[in-house]
C-alpha atoms as a PDB file:
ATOM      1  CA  UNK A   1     -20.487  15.683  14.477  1.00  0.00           C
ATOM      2  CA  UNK A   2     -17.238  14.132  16.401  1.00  0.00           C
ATOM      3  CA  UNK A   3     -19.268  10.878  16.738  1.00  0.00           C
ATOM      4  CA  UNK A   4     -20.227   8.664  13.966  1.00  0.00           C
ATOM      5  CA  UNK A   5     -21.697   5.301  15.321  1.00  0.00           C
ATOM      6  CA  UNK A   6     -24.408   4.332  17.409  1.00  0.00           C
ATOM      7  CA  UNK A   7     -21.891   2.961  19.997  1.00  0.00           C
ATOM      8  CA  UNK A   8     -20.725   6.435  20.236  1.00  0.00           C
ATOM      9  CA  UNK A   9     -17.199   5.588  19.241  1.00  0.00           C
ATOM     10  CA  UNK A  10     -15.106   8.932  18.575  1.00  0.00           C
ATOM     11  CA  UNK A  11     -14.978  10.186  15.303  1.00  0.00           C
ATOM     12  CA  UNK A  12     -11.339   9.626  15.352  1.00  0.00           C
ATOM     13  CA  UNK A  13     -10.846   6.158  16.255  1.00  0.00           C
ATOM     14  CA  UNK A  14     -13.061   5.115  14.032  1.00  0.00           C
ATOM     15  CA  UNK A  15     -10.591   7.445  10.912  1.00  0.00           C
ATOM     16  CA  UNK A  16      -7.567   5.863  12.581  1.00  0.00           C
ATOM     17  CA  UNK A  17      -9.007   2.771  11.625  1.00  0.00           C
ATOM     18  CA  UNK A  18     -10.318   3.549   7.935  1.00  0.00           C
ATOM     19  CA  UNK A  19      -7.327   4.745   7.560  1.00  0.00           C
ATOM     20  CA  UNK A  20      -5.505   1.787   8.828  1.00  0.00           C
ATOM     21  CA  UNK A  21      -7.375  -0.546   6.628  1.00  0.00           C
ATOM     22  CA  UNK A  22      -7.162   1.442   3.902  1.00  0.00           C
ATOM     23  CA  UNK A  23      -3.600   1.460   3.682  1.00  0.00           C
ATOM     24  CA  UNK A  24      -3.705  -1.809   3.405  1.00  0.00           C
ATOM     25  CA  UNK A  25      -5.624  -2.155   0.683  1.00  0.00           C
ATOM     26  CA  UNK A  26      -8.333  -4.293   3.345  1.00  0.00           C
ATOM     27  CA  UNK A  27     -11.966  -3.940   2.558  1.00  0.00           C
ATOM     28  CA  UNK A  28     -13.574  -3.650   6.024  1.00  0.00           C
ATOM     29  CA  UNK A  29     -16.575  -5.338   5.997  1.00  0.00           C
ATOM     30  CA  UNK A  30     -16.845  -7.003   9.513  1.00  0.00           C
ATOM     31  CA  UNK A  31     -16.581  -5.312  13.211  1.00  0.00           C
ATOM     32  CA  UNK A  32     -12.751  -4.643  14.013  1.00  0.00           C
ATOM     33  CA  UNK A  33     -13.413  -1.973  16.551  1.00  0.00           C
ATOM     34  CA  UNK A  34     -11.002  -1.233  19.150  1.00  0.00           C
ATOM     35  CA  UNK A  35      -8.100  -3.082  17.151  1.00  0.00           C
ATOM     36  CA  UNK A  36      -6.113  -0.632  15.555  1.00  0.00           C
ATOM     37  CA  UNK A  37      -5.138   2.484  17.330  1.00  0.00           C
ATOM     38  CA  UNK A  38      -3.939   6.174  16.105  1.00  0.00           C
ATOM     39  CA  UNK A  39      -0.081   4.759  16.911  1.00  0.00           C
ATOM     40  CA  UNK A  40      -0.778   1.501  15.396  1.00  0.00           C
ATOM     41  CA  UNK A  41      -1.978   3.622  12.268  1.00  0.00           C
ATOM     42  CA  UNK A  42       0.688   6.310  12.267  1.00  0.00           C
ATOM     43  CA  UNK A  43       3.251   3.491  12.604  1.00  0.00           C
ATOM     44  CA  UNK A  44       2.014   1.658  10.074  1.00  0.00           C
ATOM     45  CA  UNK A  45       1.485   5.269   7.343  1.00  0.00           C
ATOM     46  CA  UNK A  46       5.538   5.833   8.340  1.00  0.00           C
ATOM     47  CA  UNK A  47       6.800   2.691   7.384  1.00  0.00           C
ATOM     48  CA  UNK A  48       4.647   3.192   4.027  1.00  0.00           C
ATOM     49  CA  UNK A  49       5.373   6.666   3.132  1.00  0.00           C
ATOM     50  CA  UNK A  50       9.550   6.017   3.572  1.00  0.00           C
ATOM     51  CA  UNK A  51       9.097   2.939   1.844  1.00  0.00           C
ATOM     52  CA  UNK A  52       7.277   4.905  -1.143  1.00  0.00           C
ATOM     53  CA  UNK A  53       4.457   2.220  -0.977  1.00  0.00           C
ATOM     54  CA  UNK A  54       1.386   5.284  -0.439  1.00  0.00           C
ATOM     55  CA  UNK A  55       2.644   7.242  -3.453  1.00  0.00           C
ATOM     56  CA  UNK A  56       2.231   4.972  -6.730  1.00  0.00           C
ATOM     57  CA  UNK A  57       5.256   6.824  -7.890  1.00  0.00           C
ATOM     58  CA  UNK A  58       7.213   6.035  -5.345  1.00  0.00           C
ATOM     59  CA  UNK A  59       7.441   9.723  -3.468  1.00  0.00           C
ATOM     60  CA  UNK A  60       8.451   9.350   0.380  1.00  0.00           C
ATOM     61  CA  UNK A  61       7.988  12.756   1.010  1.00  0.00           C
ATOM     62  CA  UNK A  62       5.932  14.203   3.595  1.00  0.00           C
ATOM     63  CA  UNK A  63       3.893  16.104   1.279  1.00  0.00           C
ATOM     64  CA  UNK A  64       2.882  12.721  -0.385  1.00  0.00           C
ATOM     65  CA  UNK A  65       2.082  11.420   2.909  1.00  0.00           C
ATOM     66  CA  UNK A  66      -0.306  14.542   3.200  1.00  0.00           C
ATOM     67  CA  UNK A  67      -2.043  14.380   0.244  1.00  0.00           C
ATOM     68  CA  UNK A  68      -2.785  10.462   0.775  1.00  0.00           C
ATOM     69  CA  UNK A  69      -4.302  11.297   3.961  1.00  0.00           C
ATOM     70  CA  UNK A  70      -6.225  14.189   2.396  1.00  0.00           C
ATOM     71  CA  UNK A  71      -7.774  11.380   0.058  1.00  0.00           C
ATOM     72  CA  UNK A  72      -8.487   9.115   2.914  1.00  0.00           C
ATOM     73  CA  UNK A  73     -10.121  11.764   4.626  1.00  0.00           C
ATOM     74  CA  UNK A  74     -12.476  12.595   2.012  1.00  0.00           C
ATOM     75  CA  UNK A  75     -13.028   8.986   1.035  1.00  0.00           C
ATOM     76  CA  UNK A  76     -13.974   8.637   4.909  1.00  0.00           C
ATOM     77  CA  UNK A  77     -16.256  11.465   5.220  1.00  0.00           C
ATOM     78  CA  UNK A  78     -17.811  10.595   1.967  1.00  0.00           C
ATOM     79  CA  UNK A  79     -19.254   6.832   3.323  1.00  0.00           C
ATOM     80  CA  UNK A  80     -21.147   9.786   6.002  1.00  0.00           C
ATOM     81  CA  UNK A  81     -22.354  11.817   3.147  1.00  0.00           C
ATOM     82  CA  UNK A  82     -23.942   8.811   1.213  1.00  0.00           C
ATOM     83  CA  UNK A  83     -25.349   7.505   3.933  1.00  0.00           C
ATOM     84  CA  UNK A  84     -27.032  10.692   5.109  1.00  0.00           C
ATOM     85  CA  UNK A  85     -28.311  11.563   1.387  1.00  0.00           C
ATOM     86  CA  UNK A  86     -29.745   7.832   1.347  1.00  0.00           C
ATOM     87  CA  UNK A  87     -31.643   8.312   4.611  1.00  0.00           C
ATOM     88  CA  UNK A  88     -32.962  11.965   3.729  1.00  0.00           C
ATOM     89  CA  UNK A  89     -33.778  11.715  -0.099  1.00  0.00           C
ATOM     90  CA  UNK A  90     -37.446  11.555  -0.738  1.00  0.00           C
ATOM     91  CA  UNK A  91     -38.777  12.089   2.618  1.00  0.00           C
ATOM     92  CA  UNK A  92     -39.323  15.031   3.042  1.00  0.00           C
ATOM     93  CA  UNK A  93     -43.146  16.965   3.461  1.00  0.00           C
ATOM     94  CA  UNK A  94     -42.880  18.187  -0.284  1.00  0.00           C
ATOM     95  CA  UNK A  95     -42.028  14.705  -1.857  1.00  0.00           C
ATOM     96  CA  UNK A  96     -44.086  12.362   0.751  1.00  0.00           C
ATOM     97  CA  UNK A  97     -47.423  14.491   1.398  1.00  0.00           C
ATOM     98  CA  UNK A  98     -49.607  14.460   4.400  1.00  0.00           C
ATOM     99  CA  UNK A  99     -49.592  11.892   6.370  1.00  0.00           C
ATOM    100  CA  UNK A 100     -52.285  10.081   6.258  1.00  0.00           C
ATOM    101  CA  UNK A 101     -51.892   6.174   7.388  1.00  0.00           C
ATOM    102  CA  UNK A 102     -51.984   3.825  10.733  1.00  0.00           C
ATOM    103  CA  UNK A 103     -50.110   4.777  13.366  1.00  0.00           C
END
């Protein structure tokens, strides 16, 4: 799906700013919607990757720059997948049974 929230924010705003915050080492854990953009995060992965802060060896290449947001990719999809094996896990007919409570 190319939305992810119930506010029906495009998938990628909502990457731009994972990615954003990730580069930064900044746990997210309050509503910063609509603050970062993709330039403010592209910006901000340049200045890293030619300073060889992304790379923990120091590479400013562009394939380093790549593969970090490979990883941030996957670490962003992955919140998704956890989420939706939480909600789904158990529930279904063969685990729960027939209903039979209160409506």
């Amino acid at each position: 799906s190319n939305v992810v929230t119930a506010g029906q924010t495009p998938r990628s705003l909502v990457f731009h700013e994972f990615a954003f915050w990730r580069a930064l080492q900044i746990v997210q854990n309050q509503d910063r919607s609509g603050q970062v953009t993709g330039s403010d995060t592209a910006d901000l992965l340049a200045c890293l990757t030619h300073a060889g802060l992304l790379d923990p060896l120091g590479g400013t290449s562009p394939v380093e720059l790549a593969k970090w947001l490979d990883e941030a990719l996957l670490a962003f999809d992955e919140r998704f997948l956890l989420a939706q094996d939480r909600m789904f896990k158990g529930l279904s007919v063969t685990e729960e049974g027939t209903w039979d409570g209160p409506f």
